[in-house]
N, C-alpha and C. Protein backbone atom coordinates (compact mmCIF):
# COMPACT_ATOMS: atom_id res chain seq x y z
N UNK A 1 221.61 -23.39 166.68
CA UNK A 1 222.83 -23.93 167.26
C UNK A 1 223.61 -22.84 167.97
N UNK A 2 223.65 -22.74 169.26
CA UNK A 2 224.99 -22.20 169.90
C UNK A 2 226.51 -22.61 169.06
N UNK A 3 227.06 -21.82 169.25
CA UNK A 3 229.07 -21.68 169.07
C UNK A 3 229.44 -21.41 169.93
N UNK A 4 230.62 -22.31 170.47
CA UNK A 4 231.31 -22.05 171.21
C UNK A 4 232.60 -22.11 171.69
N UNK A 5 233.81 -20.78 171.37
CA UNK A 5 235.03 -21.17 171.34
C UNK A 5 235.62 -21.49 172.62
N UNK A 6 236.69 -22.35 172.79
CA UNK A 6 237.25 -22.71 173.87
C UNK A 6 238.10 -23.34 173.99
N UNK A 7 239.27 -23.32 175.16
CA UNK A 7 240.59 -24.00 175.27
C UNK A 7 240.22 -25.20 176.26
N UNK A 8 240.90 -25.96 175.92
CA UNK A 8 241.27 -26.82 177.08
C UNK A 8 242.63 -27.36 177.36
N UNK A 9 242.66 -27.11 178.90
CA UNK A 9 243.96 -26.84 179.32
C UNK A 9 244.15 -28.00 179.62
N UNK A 10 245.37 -29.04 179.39
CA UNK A 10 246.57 -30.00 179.66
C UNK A 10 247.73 -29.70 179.89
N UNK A 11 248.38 -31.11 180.52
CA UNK A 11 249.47 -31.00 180.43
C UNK A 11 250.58 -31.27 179.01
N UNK A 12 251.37 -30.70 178.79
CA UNK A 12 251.90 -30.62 176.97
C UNK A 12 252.12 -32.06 176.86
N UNK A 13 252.62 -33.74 177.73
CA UNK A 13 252.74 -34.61 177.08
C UNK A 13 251.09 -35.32 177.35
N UNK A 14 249.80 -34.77 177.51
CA UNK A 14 248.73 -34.68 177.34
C UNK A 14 247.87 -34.28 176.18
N UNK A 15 248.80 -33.37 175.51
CA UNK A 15 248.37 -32.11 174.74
C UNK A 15 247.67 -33.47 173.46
N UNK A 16 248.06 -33.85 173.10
CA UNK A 16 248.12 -34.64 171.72
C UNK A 16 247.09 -35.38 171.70
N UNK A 17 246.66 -36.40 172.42
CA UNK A 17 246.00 -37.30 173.04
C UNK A 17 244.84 -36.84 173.68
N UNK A 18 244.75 -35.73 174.17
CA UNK A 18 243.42 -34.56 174.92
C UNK A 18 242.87 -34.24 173.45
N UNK A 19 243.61 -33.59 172.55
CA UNK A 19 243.05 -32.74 171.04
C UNK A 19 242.23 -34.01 170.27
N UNK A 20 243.00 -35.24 170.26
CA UNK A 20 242.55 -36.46 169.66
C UNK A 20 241.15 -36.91 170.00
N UNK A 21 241.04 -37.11 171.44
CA UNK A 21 239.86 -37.36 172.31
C UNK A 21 238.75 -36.19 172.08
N UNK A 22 239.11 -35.44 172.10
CA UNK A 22 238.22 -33.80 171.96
C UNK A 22 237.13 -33.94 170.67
N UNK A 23 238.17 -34.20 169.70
CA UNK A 23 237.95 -34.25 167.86
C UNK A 23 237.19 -35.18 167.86
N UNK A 24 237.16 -36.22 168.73
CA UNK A 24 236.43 -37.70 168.46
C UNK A 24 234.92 -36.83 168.97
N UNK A 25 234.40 -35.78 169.38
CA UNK A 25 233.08 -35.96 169.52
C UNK A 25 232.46 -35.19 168.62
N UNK A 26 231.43 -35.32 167.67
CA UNK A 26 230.88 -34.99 166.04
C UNK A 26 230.51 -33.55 166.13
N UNK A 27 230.41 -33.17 167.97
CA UNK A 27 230.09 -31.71 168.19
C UNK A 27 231.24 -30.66 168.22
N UNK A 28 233.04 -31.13 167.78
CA UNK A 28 233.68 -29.93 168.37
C UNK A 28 234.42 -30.55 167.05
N UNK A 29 235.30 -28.95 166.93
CA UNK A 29 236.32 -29.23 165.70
C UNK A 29 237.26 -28.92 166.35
N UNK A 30 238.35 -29.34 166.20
CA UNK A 30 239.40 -28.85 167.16
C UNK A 30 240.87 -28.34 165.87
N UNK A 31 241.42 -27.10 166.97
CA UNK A 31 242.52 -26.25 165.74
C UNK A 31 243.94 -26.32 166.33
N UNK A 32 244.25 -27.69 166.77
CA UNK A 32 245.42 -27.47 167.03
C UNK A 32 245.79 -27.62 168.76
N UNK A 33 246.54 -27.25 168.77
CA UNK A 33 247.75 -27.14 170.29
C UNK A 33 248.08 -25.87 170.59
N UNK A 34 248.01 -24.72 171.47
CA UNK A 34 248.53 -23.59 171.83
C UNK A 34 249.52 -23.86 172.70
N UNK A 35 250.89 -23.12 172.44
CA UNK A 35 252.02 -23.36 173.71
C UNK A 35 251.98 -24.56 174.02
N UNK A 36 251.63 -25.49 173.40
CA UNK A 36 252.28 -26.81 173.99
C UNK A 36 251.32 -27.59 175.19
N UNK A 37 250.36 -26.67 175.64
CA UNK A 37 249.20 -27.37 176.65
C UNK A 37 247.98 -26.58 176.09
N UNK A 38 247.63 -26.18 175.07
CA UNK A 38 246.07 -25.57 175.27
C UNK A 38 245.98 -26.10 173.74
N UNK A 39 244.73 -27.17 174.06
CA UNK A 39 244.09 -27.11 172.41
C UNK A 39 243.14 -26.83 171.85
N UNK A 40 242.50 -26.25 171.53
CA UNK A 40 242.09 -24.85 170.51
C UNK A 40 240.90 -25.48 169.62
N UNK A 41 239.64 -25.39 170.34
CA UNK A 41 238.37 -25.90 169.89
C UNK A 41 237.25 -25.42 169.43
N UNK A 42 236.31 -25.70 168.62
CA UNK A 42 235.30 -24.91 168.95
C UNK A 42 233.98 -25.89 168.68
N UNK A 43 233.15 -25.84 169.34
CA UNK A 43 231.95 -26.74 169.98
C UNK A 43 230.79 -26.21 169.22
N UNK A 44 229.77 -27.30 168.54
CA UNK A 44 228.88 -26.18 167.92
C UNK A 44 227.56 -27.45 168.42
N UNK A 45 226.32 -26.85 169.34
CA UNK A 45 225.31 -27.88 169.45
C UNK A 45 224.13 -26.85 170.24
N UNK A 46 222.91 -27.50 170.22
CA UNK A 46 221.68 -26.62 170.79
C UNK A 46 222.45 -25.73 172.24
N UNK A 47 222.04 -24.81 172.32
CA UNK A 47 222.23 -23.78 173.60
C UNK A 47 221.85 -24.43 174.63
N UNK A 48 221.07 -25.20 175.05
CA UNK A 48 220.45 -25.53 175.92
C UNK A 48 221.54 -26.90 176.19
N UNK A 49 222.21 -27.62 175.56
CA UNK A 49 223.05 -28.72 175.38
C UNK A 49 224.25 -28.54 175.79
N UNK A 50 224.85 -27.31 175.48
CA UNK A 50 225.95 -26.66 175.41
C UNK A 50 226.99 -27.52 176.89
N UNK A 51 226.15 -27.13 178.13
CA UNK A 51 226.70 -27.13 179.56
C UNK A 51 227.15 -28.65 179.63
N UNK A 52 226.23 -29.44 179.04
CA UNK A 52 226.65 -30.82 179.00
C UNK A 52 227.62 -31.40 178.37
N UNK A 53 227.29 -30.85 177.28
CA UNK A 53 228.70 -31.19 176.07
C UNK A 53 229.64 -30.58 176.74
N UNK A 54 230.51 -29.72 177.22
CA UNK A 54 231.50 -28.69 177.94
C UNK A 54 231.57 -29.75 179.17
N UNK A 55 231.01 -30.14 180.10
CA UNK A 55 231.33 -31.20 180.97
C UNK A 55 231.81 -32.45 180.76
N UNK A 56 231.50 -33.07 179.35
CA UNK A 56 232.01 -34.34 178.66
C UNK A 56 232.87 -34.05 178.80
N UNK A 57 233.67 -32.78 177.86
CA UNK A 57 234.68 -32.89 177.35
C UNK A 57 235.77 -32.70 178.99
N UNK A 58 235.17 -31.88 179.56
CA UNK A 58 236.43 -31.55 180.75
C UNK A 58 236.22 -33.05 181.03
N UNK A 59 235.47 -34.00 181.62
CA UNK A 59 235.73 -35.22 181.70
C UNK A 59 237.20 -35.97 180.88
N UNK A 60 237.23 -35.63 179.77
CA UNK A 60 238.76 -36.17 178.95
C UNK A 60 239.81 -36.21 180.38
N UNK A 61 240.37 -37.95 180.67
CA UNK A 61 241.18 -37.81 180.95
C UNK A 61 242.63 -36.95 180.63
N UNK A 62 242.91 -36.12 181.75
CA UNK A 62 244.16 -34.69 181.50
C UNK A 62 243.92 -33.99 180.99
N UNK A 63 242.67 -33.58 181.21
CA UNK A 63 242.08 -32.33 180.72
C UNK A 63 241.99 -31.83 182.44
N UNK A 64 242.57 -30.76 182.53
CA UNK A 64 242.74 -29.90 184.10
C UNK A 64 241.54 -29.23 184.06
N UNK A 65 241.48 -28.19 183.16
CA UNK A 65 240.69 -26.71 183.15
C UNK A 65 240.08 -26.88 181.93
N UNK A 66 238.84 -26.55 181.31
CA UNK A 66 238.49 -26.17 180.19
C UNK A 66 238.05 -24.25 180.43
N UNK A 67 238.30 -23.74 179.51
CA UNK A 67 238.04 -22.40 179.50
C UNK A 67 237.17 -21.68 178.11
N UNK A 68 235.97 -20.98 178.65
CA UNK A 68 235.10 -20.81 177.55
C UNK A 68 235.66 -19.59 176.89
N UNK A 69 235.82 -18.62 175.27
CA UNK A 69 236.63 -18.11 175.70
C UNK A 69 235.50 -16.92 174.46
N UNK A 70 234.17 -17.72 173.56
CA UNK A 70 233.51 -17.11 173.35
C UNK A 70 232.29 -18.00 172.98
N UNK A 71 231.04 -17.19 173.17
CA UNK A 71 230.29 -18.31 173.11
C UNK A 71 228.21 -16.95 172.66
N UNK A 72 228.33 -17.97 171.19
CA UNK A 72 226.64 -17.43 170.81
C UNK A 72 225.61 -17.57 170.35
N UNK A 73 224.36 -17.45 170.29
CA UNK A 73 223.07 -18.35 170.55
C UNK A 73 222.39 -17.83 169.83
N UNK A 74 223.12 -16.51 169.33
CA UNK A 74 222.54 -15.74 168.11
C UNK A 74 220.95 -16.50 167.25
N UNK A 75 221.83 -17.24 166.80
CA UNK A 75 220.42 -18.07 165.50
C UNK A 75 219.36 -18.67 166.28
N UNK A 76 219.77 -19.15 167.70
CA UNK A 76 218.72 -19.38 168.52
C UNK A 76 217.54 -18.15 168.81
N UNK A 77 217.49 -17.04 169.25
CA UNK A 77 216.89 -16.08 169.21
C UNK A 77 215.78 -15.82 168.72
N UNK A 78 214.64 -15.70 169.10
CA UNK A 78 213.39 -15.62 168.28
C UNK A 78 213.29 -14.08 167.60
N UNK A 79 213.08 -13.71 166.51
CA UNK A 79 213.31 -12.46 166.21
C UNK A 79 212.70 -11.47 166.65
């Protein structure tokens, strides 16, 4: 499994309703609200999946920007 931390940027009477929508998919846990527009995720699914799942989510209506902010494939790795 890839990890992958990341914000996604709204607008703050967005903020609530973006985090809600986010949480609803079985691949991301989400930590909250930053400043009032950034809510505070982290995505965990095959590496190869990753780009797709990250496009769903910017799909969330009022979701502006998503921003990756760390991301690793570590366990994927053949030794």
């Amino acid at each position: 499994m890839a990890v992958a931390g990341f914000l996604l940027h709204s607008l703050p009477e967005d903020a609530g309703r973006v985090e809600t929508e986010a949480a609803a998919f079985p691949e991301i846990t989400t930590y909250g609200v930053h400043q009032g527009c950034y809510v505070v995720a982290v995505a965990e699914a095959p590496g190869r999946g990753m780009e797709e799942l990250l496009g769903r989510v910017r799909g969330i209506d009022g979701v502006l920007a998503a921003y990756i902010t760390s991301m690793t494939v570590e366990d994927e790795l053949e030794p």
